[in-house]
Protein backbone atom coordinates (compact mmCIF):
# COMPACT_ATOMS: atom_id res chain seq x y z
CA UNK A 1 -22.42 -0.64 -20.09
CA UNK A 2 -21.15 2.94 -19.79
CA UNK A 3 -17.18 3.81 -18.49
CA UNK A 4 -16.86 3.39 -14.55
CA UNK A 5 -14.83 5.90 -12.88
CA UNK A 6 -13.50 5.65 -9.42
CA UNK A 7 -10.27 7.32 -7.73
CA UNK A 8 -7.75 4.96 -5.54
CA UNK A 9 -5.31 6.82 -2.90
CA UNK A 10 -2.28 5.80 -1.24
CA UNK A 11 0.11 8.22 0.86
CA UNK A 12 0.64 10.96 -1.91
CA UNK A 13 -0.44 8.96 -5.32
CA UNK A 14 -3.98 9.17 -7.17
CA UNK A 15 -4.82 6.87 -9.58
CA UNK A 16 -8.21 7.60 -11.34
CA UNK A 17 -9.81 4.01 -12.51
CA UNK A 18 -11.43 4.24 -15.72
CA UNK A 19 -13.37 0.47 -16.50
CA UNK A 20 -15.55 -1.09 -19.72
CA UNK A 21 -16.49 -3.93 -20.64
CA UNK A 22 -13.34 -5.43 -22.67
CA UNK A 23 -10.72 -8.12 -22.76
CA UNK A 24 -8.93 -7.42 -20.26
CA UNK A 25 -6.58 -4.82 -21.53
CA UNK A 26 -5.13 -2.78 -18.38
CA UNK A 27 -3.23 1.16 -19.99
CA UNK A 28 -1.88 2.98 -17.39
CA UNK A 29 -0.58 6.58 -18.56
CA UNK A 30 -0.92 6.03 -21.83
CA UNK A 31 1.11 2.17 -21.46
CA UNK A 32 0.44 -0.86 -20.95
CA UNK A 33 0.46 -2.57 -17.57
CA UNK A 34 3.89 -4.69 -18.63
CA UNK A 35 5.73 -1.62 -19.77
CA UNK A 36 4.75 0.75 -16.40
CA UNK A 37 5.13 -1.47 -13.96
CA UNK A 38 8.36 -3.47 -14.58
CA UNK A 39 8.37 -6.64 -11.64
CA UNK A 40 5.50 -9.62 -11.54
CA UNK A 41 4.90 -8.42 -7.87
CA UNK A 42 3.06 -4.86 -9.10
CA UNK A 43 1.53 -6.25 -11.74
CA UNK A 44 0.02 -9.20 -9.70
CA UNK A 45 -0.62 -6.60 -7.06
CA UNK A 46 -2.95 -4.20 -9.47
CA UNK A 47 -4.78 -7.38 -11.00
CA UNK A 48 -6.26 -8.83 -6.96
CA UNK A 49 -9.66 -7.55 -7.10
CA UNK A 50 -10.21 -8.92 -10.56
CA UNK A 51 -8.70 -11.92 -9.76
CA UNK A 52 -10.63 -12.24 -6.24
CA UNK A 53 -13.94 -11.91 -8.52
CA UNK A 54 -12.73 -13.98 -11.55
CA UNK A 55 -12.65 -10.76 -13.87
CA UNK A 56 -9.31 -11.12 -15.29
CA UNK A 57 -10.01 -10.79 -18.86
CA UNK A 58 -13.70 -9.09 -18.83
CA UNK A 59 -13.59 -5.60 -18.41
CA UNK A 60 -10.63 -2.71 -20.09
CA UNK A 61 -8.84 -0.90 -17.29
CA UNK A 62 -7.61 2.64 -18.35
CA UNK A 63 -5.99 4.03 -15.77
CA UNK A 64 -4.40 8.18 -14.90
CA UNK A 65 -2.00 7.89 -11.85
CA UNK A 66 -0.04 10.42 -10.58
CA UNK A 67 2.27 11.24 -7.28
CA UNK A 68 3.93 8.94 -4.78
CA UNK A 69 6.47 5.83 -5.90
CA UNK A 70 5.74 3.09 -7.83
CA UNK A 71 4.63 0.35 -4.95
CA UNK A 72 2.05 3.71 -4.12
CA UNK A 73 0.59 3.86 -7.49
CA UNK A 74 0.25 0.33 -7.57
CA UNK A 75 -2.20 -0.31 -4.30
CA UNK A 76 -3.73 2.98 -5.38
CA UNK A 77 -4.31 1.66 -8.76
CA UNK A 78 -5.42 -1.78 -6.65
CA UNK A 79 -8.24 0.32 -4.46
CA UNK A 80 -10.01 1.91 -7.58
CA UNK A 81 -10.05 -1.25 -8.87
CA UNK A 82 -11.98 -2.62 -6.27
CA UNK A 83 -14.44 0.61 -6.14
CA UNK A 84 -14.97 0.55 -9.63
CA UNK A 85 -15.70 -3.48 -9.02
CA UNK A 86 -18.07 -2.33 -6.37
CA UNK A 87 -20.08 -0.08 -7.93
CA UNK A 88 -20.46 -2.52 -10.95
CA UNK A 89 -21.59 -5.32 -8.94
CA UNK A 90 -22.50 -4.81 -4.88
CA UNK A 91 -22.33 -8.32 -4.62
CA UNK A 92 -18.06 -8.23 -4.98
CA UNK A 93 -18.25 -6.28 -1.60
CA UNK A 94 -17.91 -9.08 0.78
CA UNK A 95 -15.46 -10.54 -1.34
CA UNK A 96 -13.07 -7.55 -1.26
CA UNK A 97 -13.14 -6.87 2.33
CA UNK A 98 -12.44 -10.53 3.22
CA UNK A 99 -8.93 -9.86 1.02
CA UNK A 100 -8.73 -6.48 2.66
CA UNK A 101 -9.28 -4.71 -0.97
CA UNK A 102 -11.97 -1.91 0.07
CA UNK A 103 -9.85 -0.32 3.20
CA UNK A 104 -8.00 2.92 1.69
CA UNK A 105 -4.49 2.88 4.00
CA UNK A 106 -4.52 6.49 5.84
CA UNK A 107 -0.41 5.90 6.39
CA UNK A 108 1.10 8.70 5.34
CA UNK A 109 4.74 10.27 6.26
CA UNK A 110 4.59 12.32 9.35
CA UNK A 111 6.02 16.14 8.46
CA UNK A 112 9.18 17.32 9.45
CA UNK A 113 9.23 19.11 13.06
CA UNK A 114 10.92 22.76 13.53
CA UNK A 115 14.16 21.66 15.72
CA UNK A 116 14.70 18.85 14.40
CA UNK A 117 16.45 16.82 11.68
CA UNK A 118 13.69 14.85 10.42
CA UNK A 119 10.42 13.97 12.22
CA UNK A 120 11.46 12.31 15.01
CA UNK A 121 14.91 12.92 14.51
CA UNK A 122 17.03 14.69 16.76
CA UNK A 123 20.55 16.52 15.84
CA UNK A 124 23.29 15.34 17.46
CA UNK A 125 23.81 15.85 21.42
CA UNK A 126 27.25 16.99 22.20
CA UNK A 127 28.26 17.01 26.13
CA UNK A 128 31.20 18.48 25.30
C-alpha cells in the first residue's frame, strides 16, 4: 500500500493527511499527537474516524497543518482523516456520514464592514 494523501479544511486551517499502513503512530508537524495537541478532548477529536472504523492502531498518520487555532486544526486534521479513510476503503463512507465525519464545515468569520467596528458591530450612538 502506497502513502494516501488528502487535505482537511476548517475556517482558515489546512491540514494535509498523509496515511500508511503502520501502528498507529499519528506526527503532526514534525510531533507527536501528545506533544501538539495538549487536552484528551483534541486528541480524541483527531482519532473519530479511526475509531468509528476500528483503525486505531493500523495505519501511520503524518500530518502538515497550518493556519487557524488549535480546535481548527484539530477537525481539519479530523476531515482528512476521514477522506484519506474513504479513499482507502469506500465501504467507511456510510459509516462517516452517520457520525457526521465527511461534511467539511463552510463557517467561516464574516469580514469586517467599512463603518463599522466589527462585522456587525456598530460604534457607539451618542444623542447628545
Amino acid at each position: 500500500m502506497e502513502v494516501i494523501n488528502t487535505l482537511g479544511r476548517r475556517k482558515t486551517a489546512v491540514a494535509r493527511v498523509y496515511m500508511q499502513r503502520g501502528n498507529g503512530e499519528i506526527t503532526i508537524n514534525n510531533r507527536d499527537i501528545k506533544d501538539y495537541f495538549s487536552t484528551d478532548v483534541l486528541r480524541n477529536k483527531v482519532k473519530q474516524p479511526l475509531a468509528a472504523t476500528n483503525n486505531l492502531e493500523q495505519f501511520d498518520i503524518k500530518v502538515n497543518v497550518d493556519g487557524g487555532g488549535v480546535t481548527g486544526q484539530a477537525e481539519a486534521i479530523r476531515l482528512g482523516i476521514a477522506r484519506a479513510l474513504v479513499e482507502l476503503d469506500a465501504e467507511h463512507k456510510p459509516t462517516l456520514r452517520a457520525e457526521g465525519l465527511m461534511t467539511r464545515d463552510p463557517r467561516m468569520v464574516e469580514r469586517k464592514k467599512p463603518g463599522r467596528k466589527k462585522a456587525r458591530r456598530r460604534f457607539q450612538f451618542s444623542k447628545r
